[in-house]
C-alpha atoms as a PDB file:
ATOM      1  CA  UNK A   1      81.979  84.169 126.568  1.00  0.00           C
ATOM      2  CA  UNK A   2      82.528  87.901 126.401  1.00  0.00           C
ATOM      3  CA  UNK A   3      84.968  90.099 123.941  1.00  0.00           C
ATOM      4  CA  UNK A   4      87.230  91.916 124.926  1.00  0.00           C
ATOM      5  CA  UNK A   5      87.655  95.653 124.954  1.00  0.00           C
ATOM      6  CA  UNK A   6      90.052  96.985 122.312  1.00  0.00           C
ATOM      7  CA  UNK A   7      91.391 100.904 122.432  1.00  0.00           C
ATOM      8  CA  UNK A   8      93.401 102.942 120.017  1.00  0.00           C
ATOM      9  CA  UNK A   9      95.774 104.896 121.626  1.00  0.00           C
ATOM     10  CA  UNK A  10      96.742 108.199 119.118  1.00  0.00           C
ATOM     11  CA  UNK A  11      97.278 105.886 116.302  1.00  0.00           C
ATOM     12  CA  UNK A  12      98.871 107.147 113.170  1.00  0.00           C
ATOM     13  CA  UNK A  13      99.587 105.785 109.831  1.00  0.00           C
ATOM     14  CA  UNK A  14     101.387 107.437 107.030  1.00  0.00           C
ATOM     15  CA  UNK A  15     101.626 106.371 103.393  1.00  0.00           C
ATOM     16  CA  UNK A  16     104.357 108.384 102.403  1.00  0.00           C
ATOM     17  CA  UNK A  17     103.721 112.305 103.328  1.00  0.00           C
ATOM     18  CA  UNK A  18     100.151 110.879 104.052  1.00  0.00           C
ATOM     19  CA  UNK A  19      98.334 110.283 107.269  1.00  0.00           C
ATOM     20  CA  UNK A  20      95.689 107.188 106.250  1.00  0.00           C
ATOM     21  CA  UNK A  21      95.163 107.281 109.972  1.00  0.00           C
ATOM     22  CA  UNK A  22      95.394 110.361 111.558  1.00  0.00           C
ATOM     23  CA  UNK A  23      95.963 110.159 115.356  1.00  0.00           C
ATOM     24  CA  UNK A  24      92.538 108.366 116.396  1.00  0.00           C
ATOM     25  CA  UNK A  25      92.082 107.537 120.162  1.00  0.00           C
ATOM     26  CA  UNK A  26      88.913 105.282 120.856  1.00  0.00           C
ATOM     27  CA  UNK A  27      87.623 102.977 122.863  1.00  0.00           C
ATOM     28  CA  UNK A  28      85.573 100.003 121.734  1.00  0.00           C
ATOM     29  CA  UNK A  29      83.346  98.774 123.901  1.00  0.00           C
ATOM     30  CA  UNK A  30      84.164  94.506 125.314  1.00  0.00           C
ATOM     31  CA  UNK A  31      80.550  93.181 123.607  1.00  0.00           C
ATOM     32  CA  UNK A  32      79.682  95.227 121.519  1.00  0.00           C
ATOM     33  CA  UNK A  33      79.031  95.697 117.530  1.00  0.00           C
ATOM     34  CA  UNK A  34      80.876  98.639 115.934  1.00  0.00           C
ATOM     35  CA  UNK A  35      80.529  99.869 112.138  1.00  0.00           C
ATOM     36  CA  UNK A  36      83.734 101.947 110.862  1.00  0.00           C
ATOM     37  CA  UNK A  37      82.221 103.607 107.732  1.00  0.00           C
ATOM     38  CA  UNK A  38      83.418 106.112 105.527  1.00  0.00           C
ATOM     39  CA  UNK A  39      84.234 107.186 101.975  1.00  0.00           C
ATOM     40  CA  UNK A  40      87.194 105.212  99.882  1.00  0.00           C
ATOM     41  CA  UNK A  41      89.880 106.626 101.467  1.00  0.00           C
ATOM     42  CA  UNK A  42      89.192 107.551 105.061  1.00  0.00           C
ATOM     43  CA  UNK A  43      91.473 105.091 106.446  1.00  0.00           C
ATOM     44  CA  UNK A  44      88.334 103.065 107.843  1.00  0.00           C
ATOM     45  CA  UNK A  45      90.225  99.594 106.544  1.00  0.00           C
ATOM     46  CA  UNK A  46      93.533 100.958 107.655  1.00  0.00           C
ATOM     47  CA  UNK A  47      92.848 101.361 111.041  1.00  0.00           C
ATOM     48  CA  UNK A  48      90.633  97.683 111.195  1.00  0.00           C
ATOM     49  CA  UNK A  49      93.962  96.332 110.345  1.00  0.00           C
ATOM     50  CA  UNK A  50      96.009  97.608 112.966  1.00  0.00           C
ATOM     51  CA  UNK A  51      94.549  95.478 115.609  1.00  0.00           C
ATOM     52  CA  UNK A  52      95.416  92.442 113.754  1.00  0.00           C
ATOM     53  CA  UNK A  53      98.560  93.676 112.819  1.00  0.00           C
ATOM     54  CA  UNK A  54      98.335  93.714 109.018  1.00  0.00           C
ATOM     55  CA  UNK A  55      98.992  97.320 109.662  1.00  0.00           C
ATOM     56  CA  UNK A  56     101.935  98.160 112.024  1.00  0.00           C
ATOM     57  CA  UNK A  57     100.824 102.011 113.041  1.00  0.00           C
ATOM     58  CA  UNK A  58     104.154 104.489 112.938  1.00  0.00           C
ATOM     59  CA  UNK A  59     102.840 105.939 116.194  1.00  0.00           C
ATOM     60  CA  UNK A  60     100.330 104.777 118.708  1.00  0.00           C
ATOM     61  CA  UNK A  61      99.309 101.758 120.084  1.00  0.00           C
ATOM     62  CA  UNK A  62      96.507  99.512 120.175  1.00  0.00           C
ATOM     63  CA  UNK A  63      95.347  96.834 123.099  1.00  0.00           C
ATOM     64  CA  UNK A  64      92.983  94.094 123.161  1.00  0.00           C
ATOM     65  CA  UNK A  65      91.985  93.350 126.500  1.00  0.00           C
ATOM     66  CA  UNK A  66      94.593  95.751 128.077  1.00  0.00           C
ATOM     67  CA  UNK A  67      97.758  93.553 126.252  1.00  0.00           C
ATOM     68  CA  UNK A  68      99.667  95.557 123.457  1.00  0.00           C
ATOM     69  CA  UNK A  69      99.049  94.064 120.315  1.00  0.00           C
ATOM     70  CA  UNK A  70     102.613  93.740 120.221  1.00  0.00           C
ATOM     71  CA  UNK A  71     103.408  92.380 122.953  1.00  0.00           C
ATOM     72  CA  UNK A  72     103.799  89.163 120.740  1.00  0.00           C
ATOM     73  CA  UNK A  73     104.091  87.278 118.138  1.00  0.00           C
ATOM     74  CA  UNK A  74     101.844  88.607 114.801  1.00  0.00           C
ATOM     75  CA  UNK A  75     101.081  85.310 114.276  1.00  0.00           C
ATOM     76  CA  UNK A  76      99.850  83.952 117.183  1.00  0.00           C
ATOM     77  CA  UNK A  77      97.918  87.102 117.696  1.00  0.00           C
ATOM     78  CA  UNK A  78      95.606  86.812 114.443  1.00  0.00           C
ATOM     79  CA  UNK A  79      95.160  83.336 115.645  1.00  0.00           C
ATOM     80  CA  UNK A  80      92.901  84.935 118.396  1.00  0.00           C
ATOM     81  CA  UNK A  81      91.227  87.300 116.534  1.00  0.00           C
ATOM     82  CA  UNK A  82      88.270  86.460 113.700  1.00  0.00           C
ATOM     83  CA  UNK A  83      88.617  88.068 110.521  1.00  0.00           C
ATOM     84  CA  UNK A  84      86.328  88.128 107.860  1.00  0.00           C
ATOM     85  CA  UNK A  85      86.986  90.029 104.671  1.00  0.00           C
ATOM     86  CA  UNK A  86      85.602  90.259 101.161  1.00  0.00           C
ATOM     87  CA  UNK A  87      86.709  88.194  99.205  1.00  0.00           C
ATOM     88  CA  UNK A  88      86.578  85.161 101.572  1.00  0.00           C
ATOM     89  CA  UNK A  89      89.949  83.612 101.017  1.00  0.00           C
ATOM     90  CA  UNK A  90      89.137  79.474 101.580  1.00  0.00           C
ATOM     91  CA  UNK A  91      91.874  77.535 100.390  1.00  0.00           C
ATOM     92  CA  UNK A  92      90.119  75.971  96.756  1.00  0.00           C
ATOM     93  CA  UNK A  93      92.169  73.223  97.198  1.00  0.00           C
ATOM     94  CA  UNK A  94      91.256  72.006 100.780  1.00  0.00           C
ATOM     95  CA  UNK A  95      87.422  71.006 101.891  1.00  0.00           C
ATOM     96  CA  UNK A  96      85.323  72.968 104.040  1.00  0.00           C
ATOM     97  CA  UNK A  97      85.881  71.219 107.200  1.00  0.00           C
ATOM     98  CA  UNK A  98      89.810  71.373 106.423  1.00  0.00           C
ATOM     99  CA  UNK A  99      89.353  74.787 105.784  1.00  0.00           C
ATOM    100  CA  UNK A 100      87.306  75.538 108.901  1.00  0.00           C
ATOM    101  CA  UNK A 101      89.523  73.655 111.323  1.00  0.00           C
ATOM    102  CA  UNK A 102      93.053  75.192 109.653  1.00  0.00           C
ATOM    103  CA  UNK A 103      92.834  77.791 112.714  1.00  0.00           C
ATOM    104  CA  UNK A 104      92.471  75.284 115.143  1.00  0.00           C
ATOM    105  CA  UNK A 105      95.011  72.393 113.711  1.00  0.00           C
ATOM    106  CA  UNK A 106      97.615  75.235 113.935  1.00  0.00           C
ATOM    107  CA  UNK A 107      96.771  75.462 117.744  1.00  0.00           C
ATOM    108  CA  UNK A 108      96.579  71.986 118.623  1.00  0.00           C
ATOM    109  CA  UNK A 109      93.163  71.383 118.800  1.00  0.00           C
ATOM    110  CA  UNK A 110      90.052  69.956 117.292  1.00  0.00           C
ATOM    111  CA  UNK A 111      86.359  71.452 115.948  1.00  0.00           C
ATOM    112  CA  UNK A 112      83.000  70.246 115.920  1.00  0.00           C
ATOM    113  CA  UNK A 113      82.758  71.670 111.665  1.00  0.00           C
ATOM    114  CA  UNK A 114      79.035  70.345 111.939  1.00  0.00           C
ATOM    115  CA  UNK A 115      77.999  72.379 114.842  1.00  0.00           C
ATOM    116  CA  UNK A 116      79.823  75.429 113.201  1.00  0.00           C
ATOM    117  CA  UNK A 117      78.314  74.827 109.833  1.00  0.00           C
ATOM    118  CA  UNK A 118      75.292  74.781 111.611  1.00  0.00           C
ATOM    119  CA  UNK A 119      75.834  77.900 113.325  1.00  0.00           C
ATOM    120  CA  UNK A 120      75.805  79.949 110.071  1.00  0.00           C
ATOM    121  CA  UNK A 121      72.859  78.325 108.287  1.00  0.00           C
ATOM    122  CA  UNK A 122      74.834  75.401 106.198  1.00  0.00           C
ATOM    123  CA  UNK A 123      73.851  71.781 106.138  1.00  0.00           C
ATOM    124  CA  UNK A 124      76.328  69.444 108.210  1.00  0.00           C
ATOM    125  CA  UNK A 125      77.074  67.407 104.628  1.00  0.00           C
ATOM    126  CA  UNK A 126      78.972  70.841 103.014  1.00  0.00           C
ATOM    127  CA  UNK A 127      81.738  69.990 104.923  1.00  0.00           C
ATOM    128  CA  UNK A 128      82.557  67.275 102.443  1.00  0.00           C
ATOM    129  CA  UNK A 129      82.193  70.347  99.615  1.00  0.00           C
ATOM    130  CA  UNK A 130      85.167  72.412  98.053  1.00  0.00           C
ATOM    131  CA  UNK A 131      85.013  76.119  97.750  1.00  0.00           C
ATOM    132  CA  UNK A 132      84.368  76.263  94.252  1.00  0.00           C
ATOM    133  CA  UNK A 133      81.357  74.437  94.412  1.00  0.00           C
ATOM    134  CA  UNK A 134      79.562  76.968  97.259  1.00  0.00           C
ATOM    135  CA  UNK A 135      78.029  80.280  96.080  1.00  0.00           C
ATOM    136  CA  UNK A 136      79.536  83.633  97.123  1.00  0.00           C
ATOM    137  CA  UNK A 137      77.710  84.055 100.149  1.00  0.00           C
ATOM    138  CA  UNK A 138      77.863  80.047 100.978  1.00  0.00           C
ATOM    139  CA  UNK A 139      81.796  80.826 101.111  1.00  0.00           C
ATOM    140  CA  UNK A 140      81.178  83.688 102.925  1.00  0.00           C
ATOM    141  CA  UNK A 141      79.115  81.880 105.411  1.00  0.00           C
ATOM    142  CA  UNK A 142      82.349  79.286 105.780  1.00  0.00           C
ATOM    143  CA  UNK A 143      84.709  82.314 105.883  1.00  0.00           C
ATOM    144  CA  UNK A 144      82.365  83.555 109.220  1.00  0.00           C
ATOM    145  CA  UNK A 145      82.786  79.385 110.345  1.00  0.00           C
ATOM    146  CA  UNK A 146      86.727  79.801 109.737  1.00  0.00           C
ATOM    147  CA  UNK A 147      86.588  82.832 111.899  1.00  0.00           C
ATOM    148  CA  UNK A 148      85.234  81.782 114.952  1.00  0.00           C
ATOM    149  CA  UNK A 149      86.578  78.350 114.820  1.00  0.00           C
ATOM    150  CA  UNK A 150      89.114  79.326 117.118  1.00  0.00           C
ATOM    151  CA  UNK A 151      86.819  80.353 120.062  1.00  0.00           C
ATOM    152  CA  UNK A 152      87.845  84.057 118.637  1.00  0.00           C
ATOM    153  CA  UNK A 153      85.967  86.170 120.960  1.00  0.00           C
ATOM    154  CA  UNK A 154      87.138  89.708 118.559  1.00  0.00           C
ATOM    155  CA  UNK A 155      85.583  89.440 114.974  1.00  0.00           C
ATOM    156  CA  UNK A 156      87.290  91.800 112.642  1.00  0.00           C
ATOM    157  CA  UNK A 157      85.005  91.856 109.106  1.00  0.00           C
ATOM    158  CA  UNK A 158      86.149  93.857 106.307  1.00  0.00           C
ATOM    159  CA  UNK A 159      83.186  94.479 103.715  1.00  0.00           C
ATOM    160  CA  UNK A 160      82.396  91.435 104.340  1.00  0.00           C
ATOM    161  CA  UNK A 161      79.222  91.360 102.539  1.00  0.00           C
ATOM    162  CA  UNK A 162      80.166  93.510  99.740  1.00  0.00           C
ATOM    163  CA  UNK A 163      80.485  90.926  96.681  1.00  0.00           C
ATOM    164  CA  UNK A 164      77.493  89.412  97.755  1.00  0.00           C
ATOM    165  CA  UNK A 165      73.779  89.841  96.181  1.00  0.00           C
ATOM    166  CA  UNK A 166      71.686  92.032  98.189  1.00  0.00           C
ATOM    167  CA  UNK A 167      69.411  89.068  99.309  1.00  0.00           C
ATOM    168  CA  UNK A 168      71.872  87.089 100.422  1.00  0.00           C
ATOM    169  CA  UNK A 169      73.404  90.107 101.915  1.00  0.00           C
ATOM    170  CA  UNK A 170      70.619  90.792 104.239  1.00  0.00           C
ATOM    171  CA  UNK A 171      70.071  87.140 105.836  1.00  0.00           C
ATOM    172  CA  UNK A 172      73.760  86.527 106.529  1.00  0.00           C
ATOM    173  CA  UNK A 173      74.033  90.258 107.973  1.00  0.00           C
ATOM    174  CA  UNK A 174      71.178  89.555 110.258  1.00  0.00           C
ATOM    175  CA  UNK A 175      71.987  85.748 111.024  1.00  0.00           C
ATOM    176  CA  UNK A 176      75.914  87.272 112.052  1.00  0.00           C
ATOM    177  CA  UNK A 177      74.328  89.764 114.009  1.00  0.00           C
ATOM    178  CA  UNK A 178      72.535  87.069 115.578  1.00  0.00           C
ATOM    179  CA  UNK A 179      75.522  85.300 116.151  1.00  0.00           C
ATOM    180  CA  UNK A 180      77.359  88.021 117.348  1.00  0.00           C
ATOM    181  CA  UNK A 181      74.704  88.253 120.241  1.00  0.00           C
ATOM    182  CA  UNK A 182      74.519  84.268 120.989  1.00  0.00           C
ATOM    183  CA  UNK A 183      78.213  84.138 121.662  1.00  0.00           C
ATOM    184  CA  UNK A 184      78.953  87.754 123.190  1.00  0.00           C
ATOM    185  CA  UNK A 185      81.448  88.715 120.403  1.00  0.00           C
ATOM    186  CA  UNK A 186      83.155  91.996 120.091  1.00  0.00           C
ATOM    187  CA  UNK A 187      82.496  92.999 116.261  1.00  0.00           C
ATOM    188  CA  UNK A 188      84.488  95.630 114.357  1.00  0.00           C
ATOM    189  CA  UNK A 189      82.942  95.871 110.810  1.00  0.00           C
ATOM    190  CA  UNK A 190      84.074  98.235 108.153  1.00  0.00           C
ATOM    191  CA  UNK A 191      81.559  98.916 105.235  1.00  0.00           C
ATOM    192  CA  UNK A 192      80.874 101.573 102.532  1.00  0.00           C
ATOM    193  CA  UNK A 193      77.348 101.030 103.121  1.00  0.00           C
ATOM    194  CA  UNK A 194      75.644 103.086 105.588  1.00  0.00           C
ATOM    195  CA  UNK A 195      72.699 101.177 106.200  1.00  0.00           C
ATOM    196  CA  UNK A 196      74.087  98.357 106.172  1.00  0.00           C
ATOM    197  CA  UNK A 197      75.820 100.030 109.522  1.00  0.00           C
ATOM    198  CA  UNK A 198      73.079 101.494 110.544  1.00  0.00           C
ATOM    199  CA  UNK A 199      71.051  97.967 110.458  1.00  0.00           C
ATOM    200  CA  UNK A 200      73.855  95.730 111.931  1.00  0.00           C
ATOM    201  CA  UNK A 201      75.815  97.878 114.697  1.00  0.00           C
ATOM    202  CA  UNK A 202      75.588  99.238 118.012  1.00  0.00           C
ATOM    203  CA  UNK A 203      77.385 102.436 117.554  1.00  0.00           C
ATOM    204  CA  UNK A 204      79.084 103.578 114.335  1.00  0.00           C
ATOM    205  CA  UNK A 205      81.953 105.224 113.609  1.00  0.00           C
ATOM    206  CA  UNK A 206      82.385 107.803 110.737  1.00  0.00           C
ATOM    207  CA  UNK A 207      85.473 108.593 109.019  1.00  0.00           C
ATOM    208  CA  UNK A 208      87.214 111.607 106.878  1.00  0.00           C
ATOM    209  CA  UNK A 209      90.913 112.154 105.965  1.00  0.00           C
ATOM    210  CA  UNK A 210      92.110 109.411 108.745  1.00  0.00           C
ATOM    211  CA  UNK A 211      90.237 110.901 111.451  1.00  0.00           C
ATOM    212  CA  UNK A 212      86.663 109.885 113.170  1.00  0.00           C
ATOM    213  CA  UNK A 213      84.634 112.719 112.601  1.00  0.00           C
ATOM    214  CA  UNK A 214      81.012 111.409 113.661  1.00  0.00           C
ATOM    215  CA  UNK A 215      80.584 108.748 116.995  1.00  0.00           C
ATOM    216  CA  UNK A 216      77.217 108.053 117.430  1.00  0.00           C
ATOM    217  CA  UNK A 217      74.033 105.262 117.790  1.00  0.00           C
ATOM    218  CA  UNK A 218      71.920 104.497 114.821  1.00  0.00           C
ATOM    219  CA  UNK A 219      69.295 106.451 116.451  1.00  0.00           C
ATOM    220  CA  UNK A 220      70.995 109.639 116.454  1.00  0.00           C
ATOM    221  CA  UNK A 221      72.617 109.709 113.195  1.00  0.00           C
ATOM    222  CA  UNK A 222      69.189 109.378 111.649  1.00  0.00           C
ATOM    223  CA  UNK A 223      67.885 111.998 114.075  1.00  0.00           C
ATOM    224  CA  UNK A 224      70.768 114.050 111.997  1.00  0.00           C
ATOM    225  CA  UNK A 225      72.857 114.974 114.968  1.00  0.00           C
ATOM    226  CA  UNK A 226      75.970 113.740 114.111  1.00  0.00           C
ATOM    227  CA  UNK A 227      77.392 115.887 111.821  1.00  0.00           C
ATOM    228  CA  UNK A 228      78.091 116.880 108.319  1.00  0.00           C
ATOM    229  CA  UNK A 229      79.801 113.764 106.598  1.00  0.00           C
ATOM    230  CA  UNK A 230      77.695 111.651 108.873  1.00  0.00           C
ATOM    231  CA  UNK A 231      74.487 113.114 107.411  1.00  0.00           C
ATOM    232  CA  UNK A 232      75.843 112.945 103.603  1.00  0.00           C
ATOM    233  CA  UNK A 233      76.266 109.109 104.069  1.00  0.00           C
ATOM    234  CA  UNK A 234      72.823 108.514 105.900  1.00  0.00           C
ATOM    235  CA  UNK A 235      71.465 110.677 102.665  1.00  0.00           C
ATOM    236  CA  UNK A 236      72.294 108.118 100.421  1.00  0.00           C
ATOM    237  CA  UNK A 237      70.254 105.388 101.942  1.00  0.00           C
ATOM    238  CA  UNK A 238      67.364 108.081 102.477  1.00  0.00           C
ATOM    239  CA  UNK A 239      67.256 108.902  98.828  1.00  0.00           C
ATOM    240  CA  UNK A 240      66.969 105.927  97.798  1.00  0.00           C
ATOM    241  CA  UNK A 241      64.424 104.909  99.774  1.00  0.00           C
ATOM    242  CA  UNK A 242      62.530 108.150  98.408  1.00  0.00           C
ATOM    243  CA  UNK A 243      62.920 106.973  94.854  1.00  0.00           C
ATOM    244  CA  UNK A 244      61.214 103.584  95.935  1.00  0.00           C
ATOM    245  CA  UNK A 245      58.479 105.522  97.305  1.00  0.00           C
ATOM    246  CA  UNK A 246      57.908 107.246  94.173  1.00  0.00           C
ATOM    247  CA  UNK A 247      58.095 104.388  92.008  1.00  0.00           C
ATOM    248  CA  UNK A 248      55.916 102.129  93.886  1.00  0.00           C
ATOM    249  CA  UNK A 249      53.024 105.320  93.454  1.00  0.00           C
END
């Protein structure tokens, strides 16, 4: 399986006299892993959204594969596209196998929940589980099950790590990147944290006042060639790693 490509074609968004998208044209590559990072604010989330249509652009277009995101039914798209987001949203009520296969029930079809479970690092016997009985990033881990259920081949993740402690954080961001290889996924991940970006993606994205202001590898924002609000993000993770330095003598 490969993803598909999916371009932005001059899309705006406007929040009353406000552009929270301000004309962006891009291509992302079918394959590959993309981080959209940028202060709150930038419009990072905003324009995530607009391929799954939880944000209609006012102008613009966007195309998965070379089809209009419109060109259909809202519904049915999102049913072909992953999405992962914060705050997981399982349904408490419903198991995690009912919960992984809701995507696929919808369509008709039937899962393997063991082989999925397996796929993101959870013991076959959790499907019996409810959410509230899984840690944060256990339900995260079922949230990235839920997503690719479907046979998705476009994973949308929206800070998907972010309420998650930074242990935890850093196996399931390199076990997804794993994943994201194994099945040939294209990956659009938005996240505040820039080395979190710089770790998990391909080529990253940097945002200001609804516009991308920075498009570069990993390699050559550290290499500080990307510009200014690129290289006040990437000092973040630097100081930090300074202070470490210093503390550990």
């Amino acid at each position: 399986m490969s993803g598909p490509e999916v371009v932005f074609d001059r899309v705006i968004k406007r929040y009353g006299g406000r552009a929270a998208v301000d004309g962006v044209s891009l291509t992302i590559a079918a394959g590959s892993f993309t981080a959209l990072v940028g202060t709150s604010g930038s419009g990072k989330s905003t324009l995530l959204k607009t391929v799954n249509r939880l944000v209609e652009p006012d102008e613009g277009r966007v195309t998965i594969g070379g089809e209009d995101v419109t060109a259909g039914d809202a519904a049915l798209l999102r049913r072909r596209i992953g999405y992962v987001f914060q705050h997981v949203g399982l349904f408490p009520h419903l198991r995690v196998a009912e919960n992984i296969a809701m995507i696929p029930r919808l369509s008709g079809g039937t899962v393997n929940v063991a082989a999925l479970l397996e796929q993101v690092g959870l013991p076959a016997d959790y499907a019996a589980r409810f959410p509230r009985a899984l840690s944060g990033g256990e339900q995260q881990r079922v949230g990235v099950a839920r997503a690719i259920a479907g046979g998705a081949a476009l994973m949308l993740m929206d800070e998907p790590l972010g309420a998650i402690d930074p242990v935890t954080r850093a196996a399931i961001g390199e076990e997804y990147r794993a994943l994201h290889d194994r099945l040939g996924l294209t990956t659009i991940m938005v996240t505040h944290d820039m080395a979190e970006a710089l770790l998990m993606a391909d080529r990253v994205l940097v945002m200001a006042h609804g516009r991308v202001v920075a498009d570069a590898t990993p390699q050559v924002l550290l290499a500080g060639e990307a510009g200014p609000e690129a290289a006040a993000l990437i000092a973040v993770p630097r100081r930090q790693a300074e202070r470490l330095r210093e503390l550990g003598g």
